[in-house]
PDB file of N, CA and C in Angstrom:
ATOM      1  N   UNK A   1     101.250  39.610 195.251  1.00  0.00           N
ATOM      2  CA  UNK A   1     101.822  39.438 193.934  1.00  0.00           C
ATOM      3  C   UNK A   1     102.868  40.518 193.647  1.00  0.00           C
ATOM      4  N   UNK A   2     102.103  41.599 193.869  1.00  0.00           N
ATOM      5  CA  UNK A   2     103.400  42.911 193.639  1.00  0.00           C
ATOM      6  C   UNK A   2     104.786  42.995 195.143  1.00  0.00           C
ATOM      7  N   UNK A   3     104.576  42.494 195.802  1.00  0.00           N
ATOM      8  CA  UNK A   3     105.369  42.651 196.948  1.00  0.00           C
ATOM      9  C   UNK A   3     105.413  41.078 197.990  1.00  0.00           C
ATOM     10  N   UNK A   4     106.900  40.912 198.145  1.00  0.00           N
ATOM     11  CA  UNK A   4     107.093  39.561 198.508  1.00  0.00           C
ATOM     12  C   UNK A   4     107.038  39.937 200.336  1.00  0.00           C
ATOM     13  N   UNK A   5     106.850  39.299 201.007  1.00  0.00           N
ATOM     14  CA  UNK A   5     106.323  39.256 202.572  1.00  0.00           C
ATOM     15  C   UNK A   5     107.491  38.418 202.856  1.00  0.00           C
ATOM     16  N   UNK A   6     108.414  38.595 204.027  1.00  0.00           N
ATOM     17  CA  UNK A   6     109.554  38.221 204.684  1.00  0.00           C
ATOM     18  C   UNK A   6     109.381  38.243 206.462  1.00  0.00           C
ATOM     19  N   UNK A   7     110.039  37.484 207.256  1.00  0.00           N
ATOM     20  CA  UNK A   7     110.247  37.520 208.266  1.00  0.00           C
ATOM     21  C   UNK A   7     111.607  37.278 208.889  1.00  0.00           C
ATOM     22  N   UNK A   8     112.377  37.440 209.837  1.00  0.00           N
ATOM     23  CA  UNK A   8     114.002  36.770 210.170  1.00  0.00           C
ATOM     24  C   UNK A   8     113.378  35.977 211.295  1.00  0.00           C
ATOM     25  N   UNK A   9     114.125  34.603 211.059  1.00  0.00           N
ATOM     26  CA  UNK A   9     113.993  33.863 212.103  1.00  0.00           C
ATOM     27  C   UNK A   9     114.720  33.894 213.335  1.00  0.00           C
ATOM     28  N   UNK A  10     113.883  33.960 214.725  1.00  0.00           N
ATOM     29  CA  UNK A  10     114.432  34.214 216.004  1.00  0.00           C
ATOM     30  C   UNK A  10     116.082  33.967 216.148  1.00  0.00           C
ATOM     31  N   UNK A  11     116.149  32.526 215.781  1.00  0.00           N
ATOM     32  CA  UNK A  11     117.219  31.687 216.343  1.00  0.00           C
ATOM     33  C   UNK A  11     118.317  32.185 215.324  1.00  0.00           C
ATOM     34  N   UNK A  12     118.349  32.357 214.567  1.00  0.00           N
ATOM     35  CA  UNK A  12     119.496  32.063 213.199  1.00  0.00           C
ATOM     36  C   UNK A  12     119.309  33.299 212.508  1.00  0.00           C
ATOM     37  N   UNK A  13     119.034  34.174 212.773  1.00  0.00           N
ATOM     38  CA  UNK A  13     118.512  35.866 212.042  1.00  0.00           C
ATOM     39  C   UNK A  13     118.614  35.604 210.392  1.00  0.00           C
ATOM     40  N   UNK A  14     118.032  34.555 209.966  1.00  0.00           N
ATOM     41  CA  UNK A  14     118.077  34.182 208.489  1.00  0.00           C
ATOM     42  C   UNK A  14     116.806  35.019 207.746  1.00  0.00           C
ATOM     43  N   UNK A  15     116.806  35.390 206.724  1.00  0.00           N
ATOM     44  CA  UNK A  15     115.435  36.125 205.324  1.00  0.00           C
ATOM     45  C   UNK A  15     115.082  34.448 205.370  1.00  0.00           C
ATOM     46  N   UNK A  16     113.361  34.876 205.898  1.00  0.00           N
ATOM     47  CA  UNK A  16     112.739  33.661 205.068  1.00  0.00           C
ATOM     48  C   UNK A  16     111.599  34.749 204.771  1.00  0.00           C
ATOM     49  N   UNK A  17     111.092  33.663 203.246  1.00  0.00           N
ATOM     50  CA  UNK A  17     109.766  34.119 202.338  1.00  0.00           C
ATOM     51  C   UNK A  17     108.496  33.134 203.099  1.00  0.00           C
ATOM     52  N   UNK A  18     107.935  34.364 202.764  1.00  0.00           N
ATOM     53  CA  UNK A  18     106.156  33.812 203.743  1.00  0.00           C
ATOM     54  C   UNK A  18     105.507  34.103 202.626  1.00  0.00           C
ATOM     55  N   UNK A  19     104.838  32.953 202.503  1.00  0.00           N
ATOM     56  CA  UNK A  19     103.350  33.400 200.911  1.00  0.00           C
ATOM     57  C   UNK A  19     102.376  33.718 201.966  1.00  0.00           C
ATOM     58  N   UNK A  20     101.928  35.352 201.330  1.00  0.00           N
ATOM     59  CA  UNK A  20     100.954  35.985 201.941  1.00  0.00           C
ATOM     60  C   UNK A  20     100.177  36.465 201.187  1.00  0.00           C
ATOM     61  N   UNK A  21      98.387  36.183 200.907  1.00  0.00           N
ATOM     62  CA  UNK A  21      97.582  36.946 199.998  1.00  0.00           C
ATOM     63  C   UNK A  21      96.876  37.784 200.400  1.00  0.00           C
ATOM     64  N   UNK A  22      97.071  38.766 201.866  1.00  0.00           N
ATOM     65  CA  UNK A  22      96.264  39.791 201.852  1.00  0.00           C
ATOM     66  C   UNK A  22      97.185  40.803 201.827  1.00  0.00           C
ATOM     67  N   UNK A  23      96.419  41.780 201.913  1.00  0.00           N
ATOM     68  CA  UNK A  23      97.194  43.321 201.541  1.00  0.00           C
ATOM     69  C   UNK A  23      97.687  43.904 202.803  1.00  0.00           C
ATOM     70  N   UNK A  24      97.102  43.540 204.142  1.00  0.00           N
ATOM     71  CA  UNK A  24      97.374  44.394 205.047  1.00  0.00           C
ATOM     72  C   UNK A  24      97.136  43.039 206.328  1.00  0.00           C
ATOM     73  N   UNK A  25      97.920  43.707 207.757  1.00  0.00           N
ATOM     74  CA  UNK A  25      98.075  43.042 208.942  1.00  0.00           C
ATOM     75  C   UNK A  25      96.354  42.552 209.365  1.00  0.00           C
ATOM     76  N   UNK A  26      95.705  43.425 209.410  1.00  0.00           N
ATOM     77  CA  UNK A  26      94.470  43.250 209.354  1.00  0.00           C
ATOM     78  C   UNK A  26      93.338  42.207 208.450  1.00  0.00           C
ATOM     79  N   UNK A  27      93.532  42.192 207.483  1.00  0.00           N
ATOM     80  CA  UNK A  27      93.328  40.778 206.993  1.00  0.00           C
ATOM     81  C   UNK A  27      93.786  39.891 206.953  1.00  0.00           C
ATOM     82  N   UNK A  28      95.113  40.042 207.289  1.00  0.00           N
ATOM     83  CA  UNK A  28      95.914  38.689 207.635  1.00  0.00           C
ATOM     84  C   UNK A  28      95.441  38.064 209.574  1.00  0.00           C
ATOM     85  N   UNK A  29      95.515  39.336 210.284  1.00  0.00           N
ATOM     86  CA  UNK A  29      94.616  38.839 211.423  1.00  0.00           C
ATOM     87  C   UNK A  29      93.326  38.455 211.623  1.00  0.00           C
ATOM     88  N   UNK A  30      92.707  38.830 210.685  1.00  0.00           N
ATOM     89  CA  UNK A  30      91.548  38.146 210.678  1.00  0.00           C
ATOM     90  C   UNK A  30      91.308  37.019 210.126  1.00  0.00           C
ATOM     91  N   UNK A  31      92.008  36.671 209.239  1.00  0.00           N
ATOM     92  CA  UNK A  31      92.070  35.140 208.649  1.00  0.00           C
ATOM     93  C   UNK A  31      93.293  34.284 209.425  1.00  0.00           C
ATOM     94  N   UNK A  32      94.468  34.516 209.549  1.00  0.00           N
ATOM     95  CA  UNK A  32      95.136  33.687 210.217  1.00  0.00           C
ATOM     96  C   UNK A  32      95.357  33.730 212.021  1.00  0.00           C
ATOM     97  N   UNK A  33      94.929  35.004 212.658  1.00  0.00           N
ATOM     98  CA  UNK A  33      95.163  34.883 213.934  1.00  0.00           C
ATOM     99  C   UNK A  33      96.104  36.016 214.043  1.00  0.00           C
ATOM    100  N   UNK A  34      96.276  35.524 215.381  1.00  0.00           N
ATOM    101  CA  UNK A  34      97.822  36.697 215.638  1.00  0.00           C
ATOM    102  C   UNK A  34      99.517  36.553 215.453  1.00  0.00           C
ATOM    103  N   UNK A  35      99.615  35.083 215.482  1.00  0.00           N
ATOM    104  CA  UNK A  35     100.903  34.343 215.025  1.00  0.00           C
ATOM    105  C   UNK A  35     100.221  33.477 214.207  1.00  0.00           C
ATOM    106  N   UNK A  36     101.275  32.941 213.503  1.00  0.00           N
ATOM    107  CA  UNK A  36     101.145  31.906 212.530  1.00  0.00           C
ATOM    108  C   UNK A  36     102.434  31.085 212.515  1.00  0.00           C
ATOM    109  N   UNK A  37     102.382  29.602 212.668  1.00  0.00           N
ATOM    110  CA  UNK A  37     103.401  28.680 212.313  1.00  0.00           C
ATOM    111  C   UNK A  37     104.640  28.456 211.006  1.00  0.00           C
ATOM    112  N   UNK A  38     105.619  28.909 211.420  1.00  0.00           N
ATOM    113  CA  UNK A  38     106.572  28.823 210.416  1.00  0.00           C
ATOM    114  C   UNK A  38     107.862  27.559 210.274  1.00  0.00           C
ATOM    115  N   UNK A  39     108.193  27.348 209.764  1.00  0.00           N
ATOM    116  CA  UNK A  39     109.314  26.575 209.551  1.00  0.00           C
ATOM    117  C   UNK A  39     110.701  27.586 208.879  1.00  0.00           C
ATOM    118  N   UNK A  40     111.320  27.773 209.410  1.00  0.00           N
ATOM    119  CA  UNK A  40     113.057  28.533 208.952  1.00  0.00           C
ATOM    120  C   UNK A  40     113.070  27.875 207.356  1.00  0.00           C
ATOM    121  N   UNK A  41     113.704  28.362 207.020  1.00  0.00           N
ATOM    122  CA  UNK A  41     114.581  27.239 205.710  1.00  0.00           C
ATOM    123  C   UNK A  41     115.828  26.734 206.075  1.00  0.00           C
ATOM    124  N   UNK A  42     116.292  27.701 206.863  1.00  0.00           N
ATOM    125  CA  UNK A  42     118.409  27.284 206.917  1.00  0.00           C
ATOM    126  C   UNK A  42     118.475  26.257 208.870  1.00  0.00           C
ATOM    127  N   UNK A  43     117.782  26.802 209.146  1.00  0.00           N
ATOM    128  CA  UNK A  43     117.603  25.844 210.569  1.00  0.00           C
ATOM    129  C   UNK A  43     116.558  25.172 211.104  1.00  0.00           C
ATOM    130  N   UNK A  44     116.049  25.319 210.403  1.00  0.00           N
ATOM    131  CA  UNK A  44     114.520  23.854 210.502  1.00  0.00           C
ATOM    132  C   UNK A  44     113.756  23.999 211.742  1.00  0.00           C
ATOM    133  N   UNK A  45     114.019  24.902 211.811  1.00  0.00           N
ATOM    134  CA  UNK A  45     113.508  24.949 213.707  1.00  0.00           C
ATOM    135  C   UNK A  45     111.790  25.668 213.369  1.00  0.00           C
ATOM    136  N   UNK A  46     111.101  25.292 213.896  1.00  0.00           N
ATOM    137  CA  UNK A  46     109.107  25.484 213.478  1.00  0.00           C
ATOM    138  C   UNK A  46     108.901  26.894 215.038  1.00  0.00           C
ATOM    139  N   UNK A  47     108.756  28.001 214.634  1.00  0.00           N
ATOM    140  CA  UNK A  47     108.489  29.058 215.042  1.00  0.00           C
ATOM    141  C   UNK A  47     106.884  29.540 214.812  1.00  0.00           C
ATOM    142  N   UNK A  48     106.416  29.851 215.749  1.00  0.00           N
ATOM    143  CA  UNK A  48     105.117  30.881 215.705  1.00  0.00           C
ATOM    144  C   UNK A  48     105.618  32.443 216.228  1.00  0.00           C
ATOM    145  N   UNK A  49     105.217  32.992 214.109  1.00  0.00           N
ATOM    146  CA  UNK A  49     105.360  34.091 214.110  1.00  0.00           C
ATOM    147  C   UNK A  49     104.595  35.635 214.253  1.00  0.00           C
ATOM    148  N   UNK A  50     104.522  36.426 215.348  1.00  0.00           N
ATOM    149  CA  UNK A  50     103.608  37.289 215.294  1.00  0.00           C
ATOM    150  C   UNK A  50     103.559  38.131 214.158  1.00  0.00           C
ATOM    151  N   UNK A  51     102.509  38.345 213.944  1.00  0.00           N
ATOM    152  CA  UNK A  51     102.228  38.780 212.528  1.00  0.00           C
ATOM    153  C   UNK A  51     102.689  40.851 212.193  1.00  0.00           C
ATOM    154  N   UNK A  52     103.189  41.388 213.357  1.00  0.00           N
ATOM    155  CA  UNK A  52     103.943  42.331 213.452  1.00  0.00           C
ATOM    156  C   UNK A  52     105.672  42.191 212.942  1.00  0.00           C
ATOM    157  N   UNK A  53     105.880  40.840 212.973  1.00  0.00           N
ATOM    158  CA  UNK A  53     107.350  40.300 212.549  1.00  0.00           C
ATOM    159  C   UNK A  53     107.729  40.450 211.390  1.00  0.00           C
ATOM    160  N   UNK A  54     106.283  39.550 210.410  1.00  0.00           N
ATOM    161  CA  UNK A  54     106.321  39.909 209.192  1.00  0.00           C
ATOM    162  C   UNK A  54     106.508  41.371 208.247  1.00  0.00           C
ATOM    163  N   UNK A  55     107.702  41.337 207.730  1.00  0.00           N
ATOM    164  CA  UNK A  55     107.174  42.819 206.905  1.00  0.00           C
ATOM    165  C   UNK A  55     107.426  42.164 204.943  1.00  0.00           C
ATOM    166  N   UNK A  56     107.163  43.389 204.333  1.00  0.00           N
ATOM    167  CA  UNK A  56     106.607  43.134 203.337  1.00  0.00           C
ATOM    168  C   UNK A  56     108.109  44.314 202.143  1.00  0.00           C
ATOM    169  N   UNK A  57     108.097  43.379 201.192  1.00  0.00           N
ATOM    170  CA  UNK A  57     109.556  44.352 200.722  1.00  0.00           C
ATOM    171  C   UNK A  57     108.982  44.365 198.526  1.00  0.00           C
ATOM    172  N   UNK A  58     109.383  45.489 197.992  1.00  0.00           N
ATOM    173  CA  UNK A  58     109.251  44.784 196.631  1.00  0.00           C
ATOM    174  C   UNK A  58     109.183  44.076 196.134  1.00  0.00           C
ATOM    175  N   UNK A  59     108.781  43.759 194.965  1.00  0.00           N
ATOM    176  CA  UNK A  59     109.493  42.502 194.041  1.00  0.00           C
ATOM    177  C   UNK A  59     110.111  42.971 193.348  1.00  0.00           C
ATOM    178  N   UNK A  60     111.643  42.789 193.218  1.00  0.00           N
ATOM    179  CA  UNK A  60     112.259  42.887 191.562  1.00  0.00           C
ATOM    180  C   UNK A  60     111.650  42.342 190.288  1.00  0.00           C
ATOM    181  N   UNK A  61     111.261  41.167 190.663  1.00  0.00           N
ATOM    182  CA  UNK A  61     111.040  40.396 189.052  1.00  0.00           C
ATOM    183  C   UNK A  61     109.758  41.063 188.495  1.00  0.00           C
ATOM    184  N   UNK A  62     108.876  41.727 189.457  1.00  0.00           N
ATOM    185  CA  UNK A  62     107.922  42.193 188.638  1.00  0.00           C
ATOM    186  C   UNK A  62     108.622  43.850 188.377  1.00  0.00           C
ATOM    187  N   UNK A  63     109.335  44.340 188.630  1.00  0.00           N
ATOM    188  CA  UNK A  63     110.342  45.751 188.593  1.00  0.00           C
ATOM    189  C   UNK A  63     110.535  45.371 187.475  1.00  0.00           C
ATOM    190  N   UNK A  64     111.512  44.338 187.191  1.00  0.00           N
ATOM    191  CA  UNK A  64     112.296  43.776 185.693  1.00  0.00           C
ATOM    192  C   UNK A  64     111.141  43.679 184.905  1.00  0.00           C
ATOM    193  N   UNK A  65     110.015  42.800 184.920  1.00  0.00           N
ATOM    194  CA  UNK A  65     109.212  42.335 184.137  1.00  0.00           C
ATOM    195  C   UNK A  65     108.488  43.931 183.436  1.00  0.00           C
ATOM    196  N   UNK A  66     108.312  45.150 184.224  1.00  0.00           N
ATOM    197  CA  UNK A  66     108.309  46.161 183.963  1.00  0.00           C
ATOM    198  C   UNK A  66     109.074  47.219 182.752  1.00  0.00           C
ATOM    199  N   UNK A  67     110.507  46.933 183.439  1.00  0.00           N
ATOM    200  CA  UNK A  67     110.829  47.343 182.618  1.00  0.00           C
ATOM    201  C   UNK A  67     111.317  46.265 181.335  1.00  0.00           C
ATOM    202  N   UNK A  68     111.355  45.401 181.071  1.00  0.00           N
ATOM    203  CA  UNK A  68     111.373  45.179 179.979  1.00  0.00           C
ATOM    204  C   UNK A  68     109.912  44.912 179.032  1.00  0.00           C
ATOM    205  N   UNK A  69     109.346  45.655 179.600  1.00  0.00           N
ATOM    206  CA  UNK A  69     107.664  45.399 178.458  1.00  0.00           C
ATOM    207  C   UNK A  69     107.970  47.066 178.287  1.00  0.00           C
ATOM    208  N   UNK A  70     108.464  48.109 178.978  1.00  0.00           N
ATOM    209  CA  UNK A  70     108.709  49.116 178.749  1.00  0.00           C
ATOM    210  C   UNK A  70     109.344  49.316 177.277  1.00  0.00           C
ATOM    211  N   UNK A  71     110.531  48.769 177.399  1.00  0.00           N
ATOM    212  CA  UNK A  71     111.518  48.416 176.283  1.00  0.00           C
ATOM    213  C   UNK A  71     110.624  47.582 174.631  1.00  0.00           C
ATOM    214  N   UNK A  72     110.077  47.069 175.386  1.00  0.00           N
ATOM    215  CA  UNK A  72     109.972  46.191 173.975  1.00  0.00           C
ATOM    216  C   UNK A  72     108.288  47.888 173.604  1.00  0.00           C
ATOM    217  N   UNK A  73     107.606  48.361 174.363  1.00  0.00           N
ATOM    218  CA  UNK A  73     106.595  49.167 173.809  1.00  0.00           C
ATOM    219  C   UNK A  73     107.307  50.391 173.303  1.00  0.00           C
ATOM    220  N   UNK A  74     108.714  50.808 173.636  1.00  0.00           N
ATOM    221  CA  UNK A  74     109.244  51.712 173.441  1.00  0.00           C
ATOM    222  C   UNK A  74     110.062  51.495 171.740  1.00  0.00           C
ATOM    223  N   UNK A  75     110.159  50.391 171.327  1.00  0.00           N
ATOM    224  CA  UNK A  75     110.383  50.223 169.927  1.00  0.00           C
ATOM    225  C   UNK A  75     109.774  50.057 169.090  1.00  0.00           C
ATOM    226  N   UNK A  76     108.499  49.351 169.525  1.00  0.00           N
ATOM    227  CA  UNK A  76     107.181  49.269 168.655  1.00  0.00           C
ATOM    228  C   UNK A  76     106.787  51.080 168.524  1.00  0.00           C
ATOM    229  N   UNK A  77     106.757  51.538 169.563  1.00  0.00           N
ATOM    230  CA  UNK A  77     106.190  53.692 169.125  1.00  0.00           C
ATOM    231  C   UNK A  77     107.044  53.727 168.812  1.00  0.00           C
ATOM    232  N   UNK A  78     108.547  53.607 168.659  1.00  0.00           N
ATOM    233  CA  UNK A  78     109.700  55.064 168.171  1.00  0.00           C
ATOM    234  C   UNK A  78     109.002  55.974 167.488  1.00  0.00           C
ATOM    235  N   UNK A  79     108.555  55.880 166.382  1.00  0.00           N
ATOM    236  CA  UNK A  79     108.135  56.822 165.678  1.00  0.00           C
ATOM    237  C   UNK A  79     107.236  57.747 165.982  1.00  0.00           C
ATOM    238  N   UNK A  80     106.136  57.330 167.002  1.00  0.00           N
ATOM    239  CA  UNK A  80     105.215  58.190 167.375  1.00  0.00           C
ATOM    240  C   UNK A  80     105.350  59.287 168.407  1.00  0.00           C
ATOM    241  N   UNK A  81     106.319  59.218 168.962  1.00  0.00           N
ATOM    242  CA  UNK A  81     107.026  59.966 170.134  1.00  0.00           C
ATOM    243  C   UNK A  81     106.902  60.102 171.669  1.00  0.00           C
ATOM    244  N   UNK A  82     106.336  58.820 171.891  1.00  0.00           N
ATOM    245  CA  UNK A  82     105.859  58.427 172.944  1.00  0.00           C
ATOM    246  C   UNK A  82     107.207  57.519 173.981  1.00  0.00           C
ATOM    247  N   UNK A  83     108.542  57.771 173.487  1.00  0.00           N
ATOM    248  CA  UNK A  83     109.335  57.323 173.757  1.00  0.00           C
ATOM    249  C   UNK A  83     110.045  57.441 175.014  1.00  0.00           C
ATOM    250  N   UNK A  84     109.763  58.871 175.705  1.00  0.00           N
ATOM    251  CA  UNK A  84     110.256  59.139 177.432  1.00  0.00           C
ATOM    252  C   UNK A  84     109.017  58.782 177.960  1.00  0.00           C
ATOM    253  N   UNK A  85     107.560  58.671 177.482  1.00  0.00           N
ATOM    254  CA  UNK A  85     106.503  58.417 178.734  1.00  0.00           C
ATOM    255  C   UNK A  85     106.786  56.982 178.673  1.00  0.00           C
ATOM    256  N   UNK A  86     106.788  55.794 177.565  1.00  0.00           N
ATOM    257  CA  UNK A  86     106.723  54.686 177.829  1.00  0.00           C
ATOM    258  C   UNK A  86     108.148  53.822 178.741  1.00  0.00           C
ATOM    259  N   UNK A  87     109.163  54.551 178.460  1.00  0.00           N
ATOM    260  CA  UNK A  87     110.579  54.066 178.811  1.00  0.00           C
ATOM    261  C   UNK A  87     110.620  54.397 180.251  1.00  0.00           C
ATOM    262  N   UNK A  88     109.999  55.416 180.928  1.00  0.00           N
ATOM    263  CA  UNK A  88     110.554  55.495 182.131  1.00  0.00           C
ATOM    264  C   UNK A  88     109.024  55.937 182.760  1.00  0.00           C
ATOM    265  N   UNK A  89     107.895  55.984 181.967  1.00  0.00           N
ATOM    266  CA  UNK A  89     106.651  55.949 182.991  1.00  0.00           C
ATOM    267  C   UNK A  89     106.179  54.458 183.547  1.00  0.00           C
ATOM    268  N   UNK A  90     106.292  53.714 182.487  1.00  0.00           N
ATOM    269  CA  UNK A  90     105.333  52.277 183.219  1.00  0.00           C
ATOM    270  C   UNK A  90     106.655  51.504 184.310  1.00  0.00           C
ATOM    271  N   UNK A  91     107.547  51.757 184.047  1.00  0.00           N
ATOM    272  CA  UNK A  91     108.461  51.264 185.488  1.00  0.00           C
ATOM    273  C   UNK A  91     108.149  52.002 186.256  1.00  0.00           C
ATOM    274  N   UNK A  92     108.377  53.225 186.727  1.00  0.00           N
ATOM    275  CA  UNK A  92     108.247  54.129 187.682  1.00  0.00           C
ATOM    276  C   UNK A  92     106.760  53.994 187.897  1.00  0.00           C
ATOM    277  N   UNK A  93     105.756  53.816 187.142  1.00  0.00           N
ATOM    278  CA  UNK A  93     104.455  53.738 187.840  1.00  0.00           C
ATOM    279  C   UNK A  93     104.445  52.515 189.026  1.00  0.00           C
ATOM    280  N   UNK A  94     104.617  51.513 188.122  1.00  0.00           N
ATOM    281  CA  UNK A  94     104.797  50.357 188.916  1.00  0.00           C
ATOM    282  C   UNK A  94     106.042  49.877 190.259  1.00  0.00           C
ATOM    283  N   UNK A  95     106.916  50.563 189.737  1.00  0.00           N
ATOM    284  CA  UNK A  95     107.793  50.849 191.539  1.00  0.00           C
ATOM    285  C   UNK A  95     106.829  51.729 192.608  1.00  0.00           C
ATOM    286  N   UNK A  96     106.420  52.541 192.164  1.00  0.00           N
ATOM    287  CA  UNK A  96     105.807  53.462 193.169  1.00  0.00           C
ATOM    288  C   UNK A  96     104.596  52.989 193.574  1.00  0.00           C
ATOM    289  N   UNK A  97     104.047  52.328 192.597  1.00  0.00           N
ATOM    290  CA  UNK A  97     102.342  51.354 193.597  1.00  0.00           C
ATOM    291  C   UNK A  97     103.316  50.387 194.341  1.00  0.00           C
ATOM    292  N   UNK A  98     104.157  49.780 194.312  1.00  0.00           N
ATOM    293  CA  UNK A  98     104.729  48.312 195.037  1.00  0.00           C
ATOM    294  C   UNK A  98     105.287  48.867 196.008  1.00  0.00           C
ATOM    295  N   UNK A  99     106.220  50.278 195.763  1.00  0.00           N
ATOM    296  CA  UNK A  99     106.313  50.654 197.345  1.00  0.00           C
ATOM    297  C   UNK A  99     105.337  51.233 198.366  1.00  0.00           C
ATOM    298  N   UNK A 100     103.957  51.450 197.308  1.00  0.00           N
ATOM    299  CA  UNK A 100     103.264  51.994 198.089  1.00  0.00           C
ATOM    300  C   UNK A 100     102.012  50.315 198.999  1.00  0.00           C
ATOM    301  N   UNK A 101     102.552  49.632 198.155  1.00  0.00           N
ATOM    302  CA  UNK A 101     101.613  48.114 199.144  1.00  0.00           C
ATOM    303  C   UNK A 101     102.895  48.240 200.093  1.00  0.00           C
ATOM    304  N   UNK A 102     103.733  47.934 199.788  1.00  0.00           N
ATOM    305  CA  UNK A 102     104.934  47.392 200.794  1.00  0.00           C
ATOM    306  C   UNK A 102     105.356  48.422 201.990  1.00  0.00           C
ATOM    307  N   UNK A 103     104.790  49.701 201.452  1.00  0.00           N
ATOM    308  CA  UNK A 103     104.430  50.576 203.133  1.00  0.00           C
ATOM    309  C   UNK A 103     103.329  50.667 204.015  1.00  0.00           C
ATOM    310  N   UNK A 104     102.487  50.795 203.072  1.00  0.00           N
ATOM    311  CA  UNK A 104     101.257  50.161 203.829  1.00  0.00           C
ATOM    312  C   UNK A 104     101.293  48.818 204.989  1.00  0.00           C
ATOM    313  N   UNK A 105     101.521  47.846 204.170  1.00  0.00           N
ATOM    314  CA  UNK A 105     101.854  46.136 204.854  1.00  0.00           C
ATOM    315  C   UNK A 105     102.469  46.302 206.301  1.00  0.00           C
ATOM    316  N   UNK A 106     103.918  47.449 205.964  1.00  0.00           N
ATOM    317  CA  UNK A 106     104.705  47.092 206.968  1.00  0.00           C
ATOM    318  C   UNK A 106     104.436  48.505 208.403  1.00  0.00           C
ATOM    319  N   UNK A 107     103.539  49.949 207.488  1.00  0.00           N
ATOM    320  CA  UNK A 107     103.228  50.681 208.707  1.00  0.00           C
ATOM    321  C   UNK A 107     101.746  50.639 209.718  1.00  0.00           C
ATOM    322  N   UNK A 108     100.964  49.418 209.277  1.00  0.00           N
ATOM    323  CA  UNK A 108     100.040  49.211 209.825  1.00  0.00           C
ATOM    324  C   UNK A 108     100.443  47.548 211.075  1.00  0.00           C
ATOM    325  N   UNK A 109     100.783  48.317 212.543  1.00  0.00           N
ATOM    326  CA  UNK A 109     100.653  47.517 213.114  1.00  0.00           C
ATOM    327  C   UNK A 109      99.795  46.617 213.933  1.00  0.00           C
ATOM    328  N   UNK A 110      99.517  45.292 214.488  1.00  0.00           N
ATOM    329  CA  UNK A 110      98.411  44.888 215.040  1.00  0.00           C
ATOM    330  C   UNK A 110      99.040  44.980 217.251  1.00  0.00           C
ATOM    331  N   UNK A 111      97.899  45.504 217.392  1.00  0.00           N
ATOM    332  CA  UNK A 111      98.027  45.125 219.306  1.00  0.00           C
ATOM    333  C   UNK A 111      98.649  44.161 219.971  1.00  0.00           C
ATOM    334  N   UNK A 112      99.340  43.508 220.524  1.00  0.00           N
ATOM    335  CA  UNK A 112      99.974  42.673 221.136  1.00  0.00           C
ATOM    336  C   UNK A 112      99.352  41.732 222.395  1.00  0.00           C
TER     337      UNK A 112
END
């Protein structure tokens, strides 16, 4: 949810999106195997991808979705003075857990 999972396809070095619900290579090998069947988007061509291929990158929209709940809590306090922790803590909290799944994801490799 916090971090979108990507692979490039062999043939056509194209970004495709992989829906992935575990957190790490390791639960993904244990539930799906060691490759998994893909389809490209831009060249249609059906690839089995080792699951070392996959890496794992932010999400903006939940970045954005961040900061604008930042914004809207930061006008509701003005007055109370809570105005630099809310404006630039709950984004920055939330970039820094998403880069911290999305390093995890991508520095834990599986055996070959």
């Amino acid at each position: 949810m916090f971090v979108n999972h990507f692979y490039d396809c062999p043939s056509c070095n194209t970004k495709n999106k992989v829906s992935i619900e575990e957190e790490d290579r390791g639960k993904l090998q244990m539930k799906k195997g060691n490759e998994i069947g893909y389809t490209c988007n831009s060249c249609h061509k059906k690839e089995n991808i080792h699951i070392n291929k996959i890496y794992a990158e932010s999400s903006k929209i939940i970045y954005l979705i961040a900061i604008i709940i930042s914004c809207a809590l930061t006008i509701i306090f003005w007055n109370l003075g809570f105005i630099i922790t809310l404006s630039f803590g709950l984004p920055m909290m939330i970039y820094l857990y998403q880069q911290s799944i999305a390093r995890n994801f991508n520095n834990y490799k599986i055996r070959k």
